[in-house]
PDB file of N, CA and C in Angstrom:
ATOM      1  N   UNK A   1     -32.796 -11.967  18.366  1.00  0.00           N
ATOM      2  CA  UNK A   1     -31.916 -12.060  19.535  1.00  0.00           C
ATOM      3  C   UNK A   1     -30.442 -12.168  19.089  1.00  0.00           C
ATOM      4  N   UNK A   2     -30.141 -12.962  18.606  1.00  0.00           N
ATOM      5  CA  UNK A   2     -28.993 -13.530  18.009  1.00  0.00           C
ATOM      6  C   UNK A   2     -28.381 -11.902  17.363  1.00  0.00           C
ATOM      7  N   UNK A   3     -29.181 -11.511  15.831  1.00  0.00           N
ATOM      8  CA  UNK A   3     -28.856 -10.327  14.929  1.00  0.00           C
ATOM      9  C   UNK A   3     -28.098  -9.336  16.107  1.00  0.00           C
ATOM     10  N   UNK A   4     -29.210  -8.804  17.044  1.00  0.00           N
ATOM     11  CA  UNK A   4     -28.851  -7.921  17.936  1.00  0.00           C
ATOM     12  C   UNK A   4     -27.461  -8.271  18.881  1.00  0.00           C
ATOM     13  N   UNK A   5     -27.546  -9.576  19.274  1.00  0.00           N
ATOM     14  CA  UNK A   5     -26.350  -9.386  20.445  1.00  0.00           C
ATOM     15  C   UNK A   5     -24.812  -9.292  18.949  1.00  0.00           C
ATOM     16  N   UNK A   6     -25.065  -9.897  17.949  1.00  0.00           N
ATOM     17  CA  UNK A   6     -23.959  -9.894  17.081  1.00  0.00           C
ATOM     18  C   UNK A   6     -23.675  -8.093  16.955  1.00  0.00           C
ATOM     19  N   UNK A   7     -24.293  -7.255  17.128  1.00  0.00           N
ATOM     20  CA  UNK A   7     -24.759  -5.817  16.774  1.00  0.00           C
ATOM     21  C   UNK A   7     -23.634  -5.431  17.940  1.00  0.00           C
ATOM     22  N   UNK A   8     -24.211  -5.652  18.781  1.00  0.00           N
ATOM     23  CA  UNK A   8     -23.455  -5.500  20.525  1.00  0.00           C
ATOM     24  C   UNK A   8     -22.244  -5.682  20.486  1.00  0.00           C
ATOM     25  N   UNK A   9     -22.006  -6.990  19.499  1.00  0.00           N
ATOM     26  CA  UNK A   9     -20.655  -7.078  19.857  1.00  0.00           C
ATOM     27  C   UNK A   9     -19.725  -6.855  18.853  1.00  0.00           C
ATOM     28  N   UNK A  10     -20.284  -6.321  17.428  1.00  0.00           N
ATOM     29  CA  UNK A  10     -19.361  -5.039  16.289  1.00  0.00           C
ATOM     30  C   UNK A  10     -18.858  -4.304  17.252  1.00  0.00           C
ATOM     31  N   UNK A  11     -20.078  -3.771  18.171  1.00  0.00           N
ATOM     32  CA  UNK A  11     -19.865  -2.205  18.032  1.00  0.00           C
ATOM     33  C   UNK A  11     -19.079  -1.909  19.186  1.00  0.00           C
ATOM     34  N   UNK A  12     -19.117  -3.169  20.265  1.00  0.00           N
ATOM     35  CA  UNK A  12     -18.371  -3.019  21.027  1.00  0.00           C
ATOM     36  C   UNK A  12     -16.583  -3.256  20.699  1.00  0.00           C
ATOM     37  N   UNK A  13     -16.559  -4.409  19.677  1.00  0.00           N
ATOM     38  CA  UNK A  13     -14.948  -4.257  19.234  1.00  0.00           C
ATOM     39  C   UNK A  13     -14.744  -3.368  18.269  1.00  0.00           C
ATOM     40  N   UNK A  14     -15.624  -2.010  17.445  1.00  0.00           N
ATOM     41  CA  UNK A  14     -15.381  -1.011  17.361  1.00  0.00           C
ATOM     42  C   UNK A  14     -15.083  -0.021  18.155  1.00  0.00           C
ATOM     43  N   UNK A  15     -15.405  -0.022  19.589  1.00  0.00           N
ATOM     44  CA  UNK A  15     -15.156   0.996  20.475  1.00  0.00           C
ATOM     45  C   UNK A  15     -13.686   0.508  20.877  1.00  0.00           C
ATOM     46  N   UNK A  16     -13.695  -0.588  21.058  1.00  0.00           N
ATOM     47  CA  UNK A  16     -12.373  -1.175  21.495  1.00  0.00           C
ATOM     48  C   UNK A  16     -10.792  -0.369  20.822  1.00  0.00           C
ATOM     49  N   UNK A  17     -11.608  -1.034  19.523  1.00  0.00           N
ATOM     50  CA  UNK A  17     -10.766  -0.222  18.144  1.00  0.00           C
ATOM     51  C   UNK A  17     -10.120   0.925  18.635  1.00  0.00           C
ATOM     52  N   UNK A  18     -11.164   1.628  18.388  1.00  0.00           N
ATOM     53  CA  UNK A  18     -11.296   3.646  18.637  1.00  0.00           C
ATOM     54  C   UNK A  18     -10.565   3.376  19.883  1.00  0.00           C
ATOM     55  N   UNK A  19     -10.551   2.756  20.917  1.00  0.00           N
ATOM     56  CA  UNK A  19      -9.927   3.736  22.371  1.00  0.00           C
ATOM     57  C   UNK A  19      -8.175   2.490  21.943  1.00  0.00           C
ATOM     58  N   UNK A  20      -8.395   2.104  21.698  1.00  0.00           N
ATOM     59  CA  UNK A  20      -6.887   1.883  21.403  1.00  0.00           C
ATOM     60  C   UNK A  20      -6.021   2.529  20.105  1.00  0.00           C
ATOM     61  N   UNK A  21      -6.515   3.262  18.976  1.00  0.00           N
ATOM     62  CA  UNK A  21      -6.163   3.932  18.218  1.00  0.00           C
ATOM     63  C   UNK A  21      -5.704   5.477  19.141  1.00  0.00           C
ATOM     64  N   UNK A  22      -6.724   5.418  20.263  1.00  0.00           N
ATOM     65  CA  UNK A  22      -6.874   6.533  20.798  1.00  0.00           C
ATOM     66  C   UNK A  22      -5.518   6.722  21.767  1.00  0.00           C
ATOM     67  N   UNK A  23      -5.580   5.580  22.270  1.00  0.00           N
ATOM     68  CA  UNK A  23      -3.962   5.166  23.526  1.00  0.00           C
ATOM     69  C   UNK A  23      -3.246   5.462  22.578  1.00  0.00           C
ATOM     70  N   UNK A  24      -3.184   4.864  21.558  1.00  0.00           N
ATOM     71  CA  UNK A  24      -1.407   4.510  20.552  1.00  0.00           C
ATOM     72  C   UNK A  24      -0.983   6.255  20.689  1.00  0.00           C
ATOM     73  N   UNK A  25      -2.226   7.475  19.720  1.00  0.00           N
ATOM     74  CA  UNK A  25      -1.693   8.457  19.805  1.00  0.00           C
ATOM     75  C   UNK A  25      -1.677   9.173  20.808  1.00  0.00           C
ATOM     76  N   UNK A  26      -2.234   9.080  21.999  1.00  0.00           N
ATOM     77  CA  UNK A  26      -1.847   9.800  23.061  1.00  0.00           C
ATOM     78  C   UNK A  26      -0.639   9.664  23.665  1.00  0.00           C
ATOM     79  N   UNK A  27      -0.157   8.362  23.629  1.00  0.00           N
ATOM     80  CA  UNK A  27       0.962   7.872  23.883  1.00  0.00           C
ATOM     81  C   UNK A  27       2.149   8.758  22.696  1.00  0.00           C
ATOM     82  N   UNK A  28       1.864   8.620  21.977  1.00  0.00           N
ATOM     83  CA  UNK A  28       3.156   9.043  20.754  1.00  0.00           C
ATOM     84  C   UNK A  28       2.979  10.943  20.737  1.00  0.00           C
ATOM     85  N   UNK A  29       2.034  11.308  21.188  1.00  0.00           N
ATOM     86  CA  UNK A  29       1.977  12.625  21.932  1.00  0.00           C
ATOM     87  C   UNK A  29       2.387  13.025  22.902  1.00  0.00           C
ATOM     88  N   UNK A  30       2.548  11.837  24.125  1.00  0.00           N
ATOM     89  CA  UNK A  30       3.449  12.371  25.395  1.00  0.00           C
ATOM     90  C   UNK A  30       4.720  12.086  24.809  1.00  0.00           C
ATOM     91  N   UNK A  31       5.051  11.000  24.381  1.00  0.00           N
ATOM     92  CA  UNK A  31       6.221  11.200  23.553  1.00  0.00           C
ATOM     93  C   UNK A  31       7.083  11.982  22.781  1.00  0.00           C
ATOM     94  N   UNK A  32       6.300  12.635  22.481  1.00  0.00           N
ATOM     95  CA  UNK A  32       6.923  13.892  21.120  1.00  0.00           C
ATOM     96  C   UNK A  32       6.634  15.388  22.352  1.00  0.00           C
ATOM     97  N   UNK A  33       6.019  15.286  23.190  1.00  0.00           N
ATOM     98  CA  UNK A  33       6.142  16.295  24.372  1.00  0.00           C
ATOM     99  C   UNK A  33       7.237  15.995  25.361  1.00  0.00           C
ATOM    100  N   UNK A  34       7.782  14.932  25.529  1.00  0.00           N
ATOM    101  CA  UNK A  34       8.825  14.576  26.700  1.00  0.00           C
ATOM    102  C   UNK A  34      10.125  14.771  26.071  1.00  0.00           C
ATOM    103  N   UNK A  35      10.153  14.593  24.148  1.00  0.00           N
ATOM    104  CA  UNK A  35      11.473  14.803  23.605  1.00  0.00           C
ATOM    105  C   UNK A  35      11.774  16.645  23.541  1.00  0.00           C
ATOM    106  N   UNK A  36      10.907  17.080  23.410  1.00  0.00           N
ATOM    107  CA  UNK A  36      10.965  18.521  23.807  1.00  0.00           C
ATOM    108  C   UNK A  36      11.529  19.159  24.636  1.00  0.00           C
ATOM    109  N   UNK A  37      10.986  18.729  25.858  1.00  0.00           N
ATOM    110  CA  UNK A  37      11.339  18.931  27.209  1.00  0.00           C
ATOM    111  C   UNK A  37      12.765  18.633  27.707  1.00  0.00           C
ATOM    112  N   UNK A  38      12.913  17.492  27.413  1.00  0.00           N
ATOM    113  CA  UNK A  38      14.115  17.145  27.624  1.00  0.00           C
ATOM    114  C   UNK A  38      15.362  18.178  26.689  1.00  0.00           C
TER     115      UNK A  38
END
C-alpha cells in the first residue's frame, strides 16, 4: 500500500515537473514570437 501510493506520488511530481518545464517554454516561445511581431 504504502510502496504504491509513494509510486503515485513520484510520478505525479514528475508530471508536475514535465508540464511546468512545458509552461516555462511555451511561454519563452510566445515570447520570442511577440518580439518578432512587434
Amino acid at each position: 500500500m504504502m510502496a504504491r501510493n509513494y509510486a503515485f506520488e513520484r510520478d505525479q511530481r514528475a508530471k508536475a515537473k514535465a508540464a511546468r518545464k512545458a509552461a516555462k517554454r511555451e511561454a519563452k516561445r510566445q515570447a520570442k514570437k511577440k518580439a518578432e511581431t512587434s
